[in-house]
Protein backbone atom coordinates (compact mmCIF):
# COMPACT_ATOMS: atom_id res chain seq x y z
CA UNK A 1 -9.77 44.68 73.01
CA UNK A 2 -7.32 47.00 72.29
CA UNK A 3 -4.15 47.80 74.83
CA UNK A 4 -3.70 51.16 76.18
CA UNK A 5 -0.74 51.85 74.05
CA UNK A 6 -3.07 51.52 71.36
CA UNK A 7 -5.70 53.73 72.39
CA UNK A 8 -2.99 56.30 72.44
CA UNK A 9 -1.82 55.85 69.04
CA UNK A 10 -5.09 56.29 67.77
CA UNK A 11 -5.82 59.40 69.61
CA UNK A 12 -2.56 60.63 68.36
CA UNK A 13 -3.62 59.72 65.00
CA UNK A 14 -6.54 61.69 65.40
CA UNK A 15 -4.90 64.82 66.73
CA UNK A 16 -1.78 64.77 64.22
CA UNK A 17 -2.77 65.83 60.41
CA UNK A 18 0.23 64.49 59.16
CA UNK A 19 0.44 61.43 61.05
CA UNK A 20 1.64 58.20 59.04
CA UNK A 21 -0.17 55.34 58.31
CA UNK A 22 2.44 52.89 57.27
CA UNK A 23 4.41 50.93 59.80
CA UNK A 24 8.17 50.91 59.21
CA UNK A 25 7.83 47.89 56.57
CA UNK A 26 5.31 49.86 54.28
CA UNK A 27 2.33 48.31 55.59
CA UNK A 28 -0.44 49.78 56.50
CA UNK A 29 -0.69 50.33 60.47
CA UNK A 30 -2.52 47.51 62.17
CA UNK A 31 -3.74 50.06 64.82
CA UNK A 32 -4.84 52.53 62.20
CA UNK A 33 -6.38 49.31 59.92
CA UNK A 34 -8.39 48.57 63.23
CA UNK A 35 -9.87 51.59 63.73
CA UNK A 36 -11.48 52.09 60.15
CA UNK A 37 -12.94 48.98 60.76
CA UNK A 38 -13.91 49.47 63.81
CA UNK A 39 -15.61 53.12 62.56
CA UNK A 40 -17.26 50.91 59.34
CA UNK A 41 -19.13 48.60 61.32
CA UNK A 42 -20.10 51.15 63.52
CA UNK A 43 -20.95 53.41 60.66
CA UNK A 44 -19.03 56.23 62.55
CA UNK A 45 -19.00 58.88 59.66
CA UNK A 46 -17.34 61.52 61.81
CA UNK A 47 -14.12 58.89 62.16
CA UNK A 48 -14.48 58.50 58.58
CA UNK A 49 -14.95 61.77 56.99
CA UNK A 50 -12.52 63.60 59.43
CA UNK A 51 -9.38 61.01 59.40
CA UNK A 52 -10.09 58.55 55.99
CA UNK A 53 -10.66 61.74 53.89
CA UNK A 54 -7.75 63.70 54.87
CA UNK A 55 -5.73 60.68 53.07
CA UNK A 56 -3.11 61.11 50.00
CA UNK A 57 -5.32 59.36 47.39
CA UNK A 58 -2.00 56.81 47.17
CA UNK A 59 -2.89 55.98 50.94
CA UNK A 60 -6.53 56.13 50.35
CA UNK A 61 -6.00 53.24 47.79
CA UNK A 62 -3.34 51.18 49.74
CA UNK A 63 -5.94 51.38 52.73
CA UNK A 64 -8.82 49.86 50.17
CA UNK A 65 -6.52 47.32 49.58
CA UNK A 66 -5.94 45.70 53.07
CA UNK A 67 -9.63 46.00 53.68
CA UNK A 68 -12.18 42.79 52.52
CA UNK A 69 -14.54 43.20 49.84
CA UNK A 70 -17.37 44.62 52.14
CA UNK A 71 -15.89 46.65 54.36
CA UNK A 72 -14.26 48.71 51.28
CA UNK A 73 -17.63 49.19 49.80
CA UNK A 74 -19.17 49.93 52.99
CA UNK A 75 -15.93 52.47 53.43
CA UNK A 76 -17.12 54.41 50.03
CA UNK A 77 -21.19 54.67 50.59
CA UNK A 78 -20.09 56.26 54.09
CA UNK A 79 -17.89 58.47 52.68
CA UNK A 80 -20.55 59.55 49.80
CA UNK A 81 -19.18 62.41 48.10
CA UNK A 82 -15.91 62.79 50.13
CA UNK A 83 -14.67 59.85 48.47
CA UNK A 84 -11.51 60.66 46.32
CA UNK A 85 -12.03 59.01 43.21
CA UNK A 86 -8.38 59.38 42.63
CA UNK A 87 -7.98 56.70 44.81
CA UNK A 88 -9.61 54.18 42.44
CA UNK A 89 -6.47 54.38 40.15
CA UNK A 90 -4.31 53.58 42.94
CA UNK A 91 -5.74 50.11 43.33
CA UNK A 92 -5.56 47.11 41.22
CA UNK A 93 -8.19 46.45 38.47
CA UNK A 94 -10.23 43.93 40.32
CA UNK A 95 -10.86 46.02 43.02
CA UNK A 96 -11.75 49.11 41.25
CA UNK A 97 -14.40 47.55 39.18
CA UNK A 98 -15.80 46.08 42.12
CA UNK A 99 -15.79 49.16 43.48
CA UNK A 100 -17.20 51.21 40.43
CA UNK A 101 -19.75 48.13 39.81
CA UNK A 102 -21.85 48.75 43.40
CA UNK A 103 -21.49 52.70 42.40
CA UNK A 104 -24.76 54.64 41.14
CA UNK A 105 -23.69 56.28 37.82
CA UNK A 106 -24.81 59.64 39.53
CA UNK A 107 -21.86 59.39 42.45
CA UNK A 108 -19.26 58.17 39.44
CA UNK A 109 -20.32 61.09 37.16
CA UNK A 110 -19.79 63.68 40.47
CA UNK A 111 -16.46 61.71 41.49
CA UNK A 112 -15.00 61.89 37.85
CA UNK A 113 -16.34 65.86 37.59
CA UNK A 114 -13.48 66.17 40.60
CA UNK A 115 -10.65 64.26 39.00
CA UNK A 116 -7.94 65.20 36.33
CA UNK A 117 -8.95 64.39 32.83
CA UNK A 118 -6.39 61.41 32.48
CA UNK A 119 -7.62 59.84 35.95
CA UNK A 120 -11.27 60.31 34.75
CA UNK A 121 -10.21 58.97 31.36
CA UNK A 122 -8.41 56.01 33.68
CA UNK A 123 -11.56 54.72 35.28
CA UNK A 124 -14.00 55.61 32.26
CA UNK A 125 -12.12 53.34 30.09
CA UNK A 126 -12.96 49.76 31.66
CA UNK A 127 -16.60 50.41 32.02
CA UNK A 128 -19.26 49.42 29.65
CA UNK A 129 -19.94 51.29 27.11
CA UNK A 130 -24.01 51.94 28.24
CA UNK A 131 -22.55 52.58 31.44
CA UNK A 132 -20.18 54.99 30.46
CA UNK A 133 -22.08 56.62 27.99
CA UNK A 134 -25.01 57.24 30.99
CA UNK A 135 -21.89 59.08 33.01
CA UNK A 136 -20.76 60.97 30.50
CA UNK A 137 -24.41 62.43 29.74
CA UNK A 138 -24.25 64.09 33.35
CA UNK A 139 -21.15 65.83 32.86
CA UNK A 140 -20.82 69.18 31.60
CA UNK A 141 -20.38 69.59 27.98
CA UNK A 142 -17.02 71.07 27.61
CA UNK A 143 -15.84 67.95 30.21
CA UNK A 144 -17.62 65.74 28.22
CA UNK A 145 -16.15 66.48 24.83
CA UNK A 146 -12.50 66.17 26.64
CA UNK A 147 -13.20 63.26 27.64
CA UNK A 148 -14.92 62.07 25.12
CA UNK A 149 -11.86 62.88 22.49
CA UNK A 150 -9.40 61.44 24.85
CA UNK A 151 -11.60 58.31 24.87
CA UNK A 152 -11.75 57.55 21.12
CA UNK A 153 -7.75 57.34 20.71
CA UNK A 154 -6.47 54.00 21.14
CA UNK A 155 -5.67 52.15 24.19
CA UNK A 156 -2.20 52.48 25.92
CA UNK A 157 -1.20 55.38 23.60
CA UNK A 158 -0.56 59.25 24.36
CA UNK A 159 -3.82 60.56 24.09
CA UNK A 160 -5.73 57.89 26.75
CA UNK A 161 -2.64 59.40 29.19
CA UNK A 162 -3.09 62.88 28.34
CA UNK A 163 -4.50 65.94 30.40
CA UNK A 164 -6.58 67.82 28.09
CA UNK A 165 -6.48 70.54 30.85
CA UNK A 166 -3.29 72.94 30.39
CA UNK A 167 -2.30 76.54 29.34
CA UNK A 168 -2.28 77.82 26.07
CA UNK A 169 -2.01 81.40 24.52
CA UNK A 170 -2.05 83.12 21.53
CA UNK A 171 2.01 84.59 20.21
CA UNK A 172 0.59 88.64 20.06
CA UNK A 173 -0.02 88.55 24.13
CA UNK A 174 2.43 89.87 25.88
CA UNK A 175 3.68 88.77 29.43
CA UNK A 176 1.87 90.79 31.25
CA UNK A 177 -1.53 89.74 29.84
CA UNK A 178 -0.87 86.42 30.19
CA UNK A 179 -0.08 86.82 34.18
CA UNK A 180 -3.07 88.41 34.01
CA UNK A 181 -4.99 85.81 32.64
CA UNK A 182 -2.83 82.84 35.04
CA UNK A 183 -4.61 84.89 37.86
CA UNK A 184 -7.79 85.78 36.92
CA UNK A 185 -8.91 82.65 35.09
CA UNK A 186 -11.11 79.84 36.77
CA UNK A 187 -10.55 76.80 34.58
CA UNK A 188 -6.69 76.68 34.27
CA UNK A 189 -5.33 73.32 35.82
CA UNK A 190 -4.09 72.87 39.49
CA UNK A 191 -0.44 72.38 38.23
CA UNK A 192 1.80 73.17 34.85
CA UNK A 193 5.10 74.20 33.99
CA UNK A 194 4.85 74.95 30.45
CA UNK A 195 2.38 77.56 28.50
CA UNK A 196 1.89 76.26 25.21
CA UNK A 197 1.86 79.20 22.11
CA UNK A 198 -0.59 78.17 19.33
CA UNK A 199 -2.75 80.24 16.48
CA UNK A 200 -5.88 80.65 15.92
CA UNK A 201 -7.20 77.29 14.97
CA UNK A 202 -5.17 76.07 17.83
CA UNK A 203 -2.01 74.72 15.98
CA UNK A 204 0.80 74.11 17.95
CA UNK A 205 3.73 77.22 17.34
CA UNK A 206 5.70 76.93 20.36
CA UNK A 207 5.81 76.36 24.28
CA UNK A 208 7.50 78.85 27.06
CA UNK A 209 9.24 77.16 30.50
CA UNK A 210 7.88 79.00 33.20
CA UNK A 211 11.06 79.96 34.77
CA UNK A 212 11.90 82.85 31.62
CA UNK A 213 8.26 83.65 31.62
CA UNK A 214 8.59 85.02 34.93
CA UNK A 215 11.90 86.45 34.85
CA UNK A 216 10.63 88.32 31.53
CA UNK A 217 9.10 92.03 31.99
CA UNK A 218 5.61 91.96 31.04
CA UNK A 219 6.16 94.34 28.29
CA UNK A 220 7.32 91.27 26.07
CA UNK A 221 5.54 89.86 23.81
CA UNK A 222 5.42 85.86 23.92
CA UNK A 223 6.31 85.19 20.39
CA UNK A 224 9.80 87.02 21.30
CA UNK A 225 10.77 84.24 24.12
CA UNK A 226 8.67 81.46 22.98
CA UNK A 227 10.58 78.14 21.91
CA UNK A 228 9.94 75.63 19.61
CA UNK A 229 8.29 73.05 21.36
CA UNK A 230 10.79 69.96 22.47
CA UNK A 231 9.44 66.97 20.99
CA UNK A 232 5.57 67.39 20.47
CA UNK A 233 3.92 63.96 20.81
CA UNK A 234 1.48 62.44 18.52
CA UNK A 235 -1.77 61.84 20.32
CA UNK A 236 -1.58 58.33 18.47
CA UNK A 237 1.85 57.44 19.80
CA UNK A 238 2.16 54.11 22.06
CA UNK A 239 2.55 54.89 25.54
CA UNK A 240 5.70 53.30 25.55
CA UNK A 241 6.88 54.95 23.03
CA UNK A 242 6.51 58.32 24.64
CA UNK A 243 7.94 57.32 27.93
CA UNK A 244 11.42 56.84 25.88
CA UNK A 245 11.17 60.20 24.78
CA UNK A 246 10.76 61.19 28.03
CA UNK A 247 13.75 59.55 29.18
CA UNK A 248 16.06 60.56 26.17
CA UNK A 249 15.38 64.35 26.48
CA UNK A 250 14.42 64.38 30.19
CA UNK A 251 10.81 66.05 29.77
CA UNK A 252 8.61 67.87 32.62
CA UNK A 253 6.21 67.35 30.27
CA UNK A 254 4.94 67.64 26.48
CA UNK A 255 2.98 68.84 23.78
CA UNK A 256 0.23 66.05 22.77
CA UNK A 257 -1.24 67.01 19.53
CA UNK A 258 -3.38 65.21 16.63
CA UNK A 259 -3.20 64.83 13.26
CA UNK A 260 -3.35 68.41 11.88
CA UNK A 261 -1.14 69.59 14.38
CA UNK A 262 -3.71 70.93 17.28
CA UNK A 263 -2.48 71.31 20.45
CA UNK A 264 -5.09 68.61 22.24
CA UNK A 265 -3.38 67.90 25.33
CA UNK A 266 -0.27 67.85 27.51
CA UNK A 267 1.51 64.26 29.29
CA UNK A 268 3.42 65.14 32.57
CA UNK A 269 5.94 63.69 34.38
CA UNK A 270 3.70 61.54 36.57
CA UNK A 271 2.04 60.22 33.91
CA UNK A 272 5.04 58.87 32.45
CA UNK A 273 6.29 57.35 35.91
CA UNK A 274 2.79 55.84 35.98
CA UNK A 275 3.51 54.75 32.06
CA UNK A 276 7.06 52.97 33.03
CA UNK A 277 5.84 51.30 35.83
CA UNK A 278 2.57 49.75 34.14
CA UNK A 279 4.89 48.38 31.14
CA UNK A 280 7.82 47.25 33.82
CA UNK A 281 4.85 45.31 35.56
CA UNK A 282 3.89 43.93 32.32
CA UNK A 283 6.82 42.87 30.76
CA UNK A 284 7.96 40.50 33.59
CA UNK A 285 4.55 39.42 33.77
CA UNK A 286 4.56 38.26 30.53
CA UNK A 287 7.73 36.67 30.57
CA UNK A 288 6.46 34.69 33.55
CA UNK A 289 2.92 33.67 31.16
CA UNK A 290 0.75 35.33 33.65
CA UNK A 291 -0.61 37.65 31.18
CA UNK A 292 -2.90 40.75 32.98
CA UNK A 293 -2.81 38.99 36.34
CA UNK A 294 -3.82 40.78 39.42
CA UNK A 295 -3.14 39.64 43.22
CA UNK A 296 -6.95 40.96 44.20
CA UNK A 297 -8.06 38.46 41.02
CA UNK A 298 -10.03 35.31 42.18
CA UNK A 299 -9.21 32.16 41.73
CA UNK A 300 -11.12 30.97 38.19
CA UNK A 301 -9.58 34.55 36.44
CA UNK A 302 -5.92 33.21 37.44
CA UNK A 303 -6.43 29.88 36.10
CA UNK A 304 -7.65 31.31 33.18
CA UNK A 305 -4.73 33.40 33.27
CA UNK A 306 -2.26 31.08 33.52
CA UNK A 307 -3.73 28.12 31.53
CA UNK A 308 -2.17 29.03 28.10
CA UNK A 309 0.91 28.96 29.01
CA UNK A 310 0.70 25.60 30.99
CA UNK A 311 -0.55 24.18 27.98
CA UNK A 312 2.56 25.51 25.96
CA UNK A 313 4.75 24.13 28.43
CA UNK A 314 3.44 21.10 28.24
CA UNK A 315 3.66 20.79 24.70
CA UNK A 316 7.31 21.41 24.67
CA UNK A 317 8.05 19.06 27.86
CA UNK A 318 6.44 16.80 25.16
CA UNK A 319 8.76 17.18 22.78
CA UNK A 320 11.86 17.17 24.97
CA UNK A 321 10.42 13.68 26.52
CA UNK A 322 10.16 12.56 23.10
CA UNK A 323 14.09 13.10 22.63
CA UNK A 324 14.80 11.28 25.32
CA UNK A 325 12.90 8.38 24.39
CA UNK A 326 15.22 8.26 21.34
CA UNK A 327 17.67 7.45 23.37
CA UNK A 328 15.82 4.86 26.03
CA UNK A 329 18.52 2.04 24.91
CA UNK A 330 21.88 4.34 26.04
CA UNK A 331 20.05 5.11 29.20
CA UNK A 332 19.18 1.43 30.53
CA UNK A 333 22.95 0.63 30.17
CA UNK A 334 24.20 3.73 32.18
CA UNK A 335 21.47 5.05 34.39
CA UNK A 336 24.30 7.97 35.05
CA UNK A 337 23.10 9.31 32.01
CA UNK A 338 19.71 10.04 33.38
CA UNK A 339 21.10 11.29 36.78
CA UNK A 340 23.31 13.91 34.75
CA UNK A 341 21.11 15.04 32.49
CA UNK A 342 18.52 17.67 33.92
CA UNK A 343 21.81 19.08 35.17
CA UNK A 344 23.30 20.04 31.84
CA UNK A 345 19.18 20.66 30.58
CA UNK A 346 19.14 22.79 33.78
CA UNK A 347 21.93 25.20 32.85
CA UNK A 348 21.15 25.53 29.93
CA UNK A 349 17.69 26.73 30.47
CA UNK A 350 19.29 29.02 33.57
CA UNK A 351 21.38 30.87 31.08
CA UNK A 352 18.62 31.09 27.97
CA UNK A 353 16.49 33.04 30.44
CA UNK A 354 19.43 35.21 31.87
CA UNK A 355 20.10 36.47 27.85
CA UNK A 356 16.07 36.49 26.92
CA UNK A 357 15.65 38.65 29.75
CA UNK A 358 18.23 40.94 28.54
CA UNK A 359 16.86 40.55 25.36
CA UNK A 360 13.49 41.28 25.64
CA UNK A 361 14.27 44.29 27.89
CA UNK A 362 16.66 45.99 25.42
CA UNK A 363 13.63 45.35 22.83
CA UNK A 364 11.06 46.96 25.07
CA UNK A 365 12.95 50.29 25.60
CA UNK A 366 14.54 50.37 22.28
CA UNK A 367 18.27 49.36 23.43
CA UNK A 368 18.39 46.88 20.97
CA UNK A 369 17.57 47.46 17.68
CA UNK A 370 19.13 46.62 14.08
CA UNK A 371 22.40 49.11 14.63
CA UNK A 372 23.72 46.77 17.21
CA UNK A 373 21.64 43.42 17.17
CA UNK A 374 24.90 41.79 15.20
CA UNK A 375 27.16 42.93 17.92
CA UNK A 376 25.20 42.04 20.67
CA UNK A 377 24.25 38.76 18.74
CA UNK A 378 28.37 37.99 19.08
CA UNK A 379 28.73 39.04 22.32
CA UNK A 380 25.93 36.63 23.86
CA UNK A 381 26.94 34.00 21.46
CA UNK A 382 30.90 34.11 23.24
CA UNK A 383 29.62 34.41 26.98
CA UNK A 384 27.81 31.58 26.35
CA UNK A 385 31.00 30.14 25.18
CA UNK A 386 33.14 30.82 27.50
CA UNK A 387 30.68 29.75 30.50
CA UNK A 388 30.08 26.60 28.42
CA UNK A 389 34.00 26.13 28.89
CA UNK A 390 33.88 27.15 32.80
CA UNK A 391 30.99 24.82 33.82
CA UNK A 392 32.37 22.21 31.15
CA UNK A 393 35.50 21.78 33.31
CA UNK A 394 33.85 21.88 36.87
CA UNK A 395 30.64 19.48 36.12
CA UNK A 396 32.98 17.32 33.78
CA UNK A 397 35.15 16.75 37.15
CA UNK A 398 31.85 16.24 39.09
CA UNK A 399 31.05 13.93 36.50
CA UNK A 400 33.92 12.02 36.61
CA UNK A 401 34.49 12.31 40.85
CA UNK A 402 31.18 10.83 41.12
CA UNK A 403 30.71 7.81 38.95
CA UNK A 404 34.26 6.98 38.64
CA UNK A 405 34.33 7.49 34.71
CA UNK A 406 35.99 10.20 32.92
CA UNK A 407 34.14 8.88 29.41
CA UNK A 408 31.22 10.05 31.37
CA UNK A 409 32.66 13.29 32.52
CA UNK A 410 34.22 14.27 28.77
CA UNK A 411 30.53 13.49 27.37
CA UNK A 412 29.02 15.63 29.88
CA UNK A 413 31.67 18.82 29.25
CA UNK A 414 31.36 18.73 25.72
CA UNK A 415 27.15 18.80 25.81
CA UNK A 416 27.65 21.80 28.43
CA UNK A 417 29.65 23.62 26.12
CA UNK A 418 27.00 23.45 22.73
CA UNK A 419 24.10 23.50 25.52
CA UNK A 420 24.82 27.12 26.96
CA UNK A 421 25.88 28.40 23.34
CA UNK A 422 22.45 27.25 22.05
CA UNK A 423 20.87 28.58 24.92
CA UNK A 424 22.92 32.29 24.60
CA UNK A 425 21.38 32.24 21.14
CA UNK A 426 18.39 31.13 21.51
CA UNK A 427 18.11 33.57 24.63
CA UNK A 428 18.56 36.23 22.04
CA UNK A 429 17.56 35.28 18.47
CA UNK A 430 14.40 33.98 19.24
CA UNK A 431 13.00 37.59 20.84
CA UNK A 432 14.18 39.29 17.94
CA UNK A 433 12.52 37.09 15.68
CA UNK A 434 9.46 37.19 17.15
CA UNK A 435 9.62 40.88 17.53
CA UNK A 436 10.62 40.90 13.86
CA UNK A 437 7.79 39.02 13.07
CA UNK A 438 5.08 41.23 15.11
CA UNK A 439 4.58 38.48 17.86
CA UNK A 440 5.49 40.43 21.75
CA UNK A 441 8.42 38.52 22.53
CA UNK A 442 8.25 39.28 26.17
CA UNK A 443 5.04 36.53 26.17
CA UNK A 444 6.10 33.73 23.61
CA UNK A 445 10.38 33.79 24.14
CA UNK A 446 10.16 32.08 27.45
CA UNK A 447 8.15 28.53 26.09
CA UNK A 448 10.27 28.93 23.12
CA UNK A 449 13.54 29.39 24.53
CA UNK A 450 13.09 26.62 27.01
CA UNK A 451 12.28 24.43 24.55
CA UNK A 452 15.47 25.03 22.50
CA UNK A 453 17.43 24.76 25.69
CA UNK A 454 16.06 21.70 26.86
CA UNK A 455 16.04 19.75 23.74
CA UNK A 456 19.61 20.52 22.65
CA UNK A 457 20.61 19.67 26.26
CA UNK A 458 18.86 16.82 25.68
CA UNK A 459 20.16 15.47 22.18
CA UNK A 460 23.51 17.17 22.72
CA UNK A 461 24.19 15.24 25.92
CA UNK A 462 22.54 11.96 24.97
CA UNK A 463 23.69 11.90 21.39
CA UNK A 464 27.23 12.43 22.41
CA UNK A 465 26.97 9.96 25.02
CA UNK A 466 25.79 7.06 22.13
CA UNK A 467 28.08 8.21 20.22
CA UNK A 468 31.04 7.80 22.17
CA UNK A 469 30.21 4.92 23.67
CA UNK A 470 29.31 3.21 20.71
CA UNK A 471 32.73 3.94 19.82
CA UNK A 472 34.65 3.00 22.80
């Protein structure tokens, strides 16, 4: 039963169009959260279509989120055809395709008519291929064709991102013709800030900020304040890729174009934010062995997901179990040795992940690359050094405090000092190999590098420790 304090919200939240749904930690509003349920299970459309509908497509999909399985699906056949589609790439990827799954292909195919061409392109892409051929057939023909072309480039590059809808002119127009043809034509998309300049068979010649073209009188022609367009991108171009030039020359936006040189589409701002943020996500991801994971994915697609990697670990805690059973005999005489010997493992492991994560970072946004790698190579290499040397003298006294023994606490400094050096460059010689070699270091450096950590901990630390003693 809701409070009265509640009931008030609400009907504020009826009242106010630009009332906010999140609480002041970024959820969404429990109140607000209780009333579209409340209006689901009592199919109350009016609710629905007068307060769900009015939602930014990013609160549409955080709303889909915190609602169960049925009561999202029930949420979309109520809203029928004021459901913003939009919203679908807001969510994660198990939820849209259960989503898009329950949908007739008839409601998809209107939805997608509504969207940008790089959100429609978004959602088209993960569904069958009978499925989205069927959509596709409903659409109009010049949408289709878009579509269609952005469809057949490659996954994650340029032209999957791109908007095929933008602004183009020929060079002999002048200004005025072309503000006459801003305002009078239908098809021109919602938002731009650059008219593209291309020929007759649609080669790109040029682009024009929209700040000059409207400060120009429209006697000018646009060939005589056109510029040469900043960094056209190649519709085949990695996603990633372009996201860097976005960054170096700080774009609004570009020129995509194909092979020949055609003008084929244009990547934005927001598509690049959207770009940065999928590839962030996926890189630490990766380095964690969770591949593709999704919090909405169910419990046999996470094991699945995580499996491999598990499996690799294992395999290496193998091997380092195998080094220590090299050494079984110095362990039964000093059982120290196996008290003090996940610690100097430990760090070791600690600081291979703090330079692979540098590492692999610098790879994925070109930072590192074969200019610099020998410098960078050094530097690691000496601050693994030099915090070999730091630790070496404060767990060397622990060592020594604690079992009485400063044999033990010598051993123990000199396998911290070769254990964080191997681990500084293993941290970073191991990515670049791999990236060298074609492999994505961001999934394979972390098994690898704690591997090397832990069996030179290992060996170093034992080894020393027979040694000396053997000695002594």
């Amino acid at each position: 039963m809701m409070t009265t304090d509640e009931d008030e919200r609400i009907r504020a939240t009826e009242r106010d169009p630009h009332f906010d749904i999140y609480d002041e930690d970024g959820n969404v509003r429990a109140d607000f959260l209780a009333r579209v349920r409340e209006a689901i299970e009592a199919e109350e459309s009016e609710f629905l279509q007068r307060d769900v509908v009015r939602l930014h497509d990013s609160e549409l999909g955080h709303l889909l989120e915190a609602l169960n399985a049925d009561q999202r699906l029930e949420l979309v056949r109520l809203l029928g055809d004021a459901f913003d589609m939009t919203a679908l790439t807001q969510v994660d990827e198990a939820i849209r395709r259960e989503i898009v799954d329950k949908l007739p292909n008839e409601q998809i195919a209107h939805g997608i008519g509504e969207l940008d061409s790089d959100d429609a392109v978004y959602i088209l892409e993960e569904l069958d291929q009978q499925d989205r051929d069927e959509i596709l057939s409903q659409m109009p023909f010049i949408e289709r064709v878009r579509l269609r072309r952005a469809l057949d480039y490659p996954e994650s590059s340029a032209g999957r991102r791109m908007q095929t809808e933008f602004v183009a002119v020929p060079p002999f127009w002048t200004v005025g013709q072309t503000l006459d043809y801003l305002r009078d034509e239908k098809e021109l998309p919602d938002s731009f800030s650059q008219i593209f300049v291309i020929d007759p068979t649609f080669k790109l010649m040029g682009s024009l900020a929209l700040d000059r073209f409207l400060r120009t009188g429209r006697q000018t022609k646009i060939e005589a304040i056109m510029e040469d367009s900043y960094h056209p991108i190649s519709a085949e171009m990695d996603q990633e890729e372009a996201a860097q030039l976005f960054e170096q020359y700080d774009l609004l936006s570009a020129a995509v174009i194909d092979g020949d040189g055609r003008l084929v589409g244009v990547l934005t701002i927001d598509n690049i934010v959207d770009v940065i943020h999928e590839e962030a996500d996926e890189d630490i991801k990766r380095l964690g062995g969770v591949g593709d994971e999704e919090l909405s994915d169910n419990v046999v697609s996470t094991v699945k997901s995580r499996f491999l990697w598990l499996a690799v670990n294992l395999l290496t805690a193998i091997l380092s179990s195998s080094i220590i059973s090299v050494f079984d005999g110095s362990i039964e005489k000093m059982i120290a040795l196996a008290v003090l010997m996940p610690i100097v493992a430990s760090m070791g492991g600690n600081a291979g992940t703090q330079t692979m994560t540098v590492t692999v970072r610098a790879l994925a946004t070109g930072d590192l690359d074969i200019y610099n790698a020998g410098r960078i190579i050094r530097r690691e290499a000496s601050v693994g050094l030099l915090n070999g040397i730091l630790f070496a003298f404060v767990m060397g006294a622990i060592a020594t405090i604690w079992f009485h023994d400063f044999q033990l606490g010598v051993v123990v400094a000199a396998a911290m000092i070769i254990n964080l050096v191997a681990a500084a460059l293993g941290g970073i010689l191991l990515p670049l190999l791999l990236d060298r070699w074609g492999a994505d270091p961001a999934i394979a450096s972390s098994a690898f590098v704690t591997t090397v950590t832990d069996c030179t901990g290992y060996f170093a630390f034992l080894g020393i420790a027979t040694w000396w003693f053997a000695i002594h």
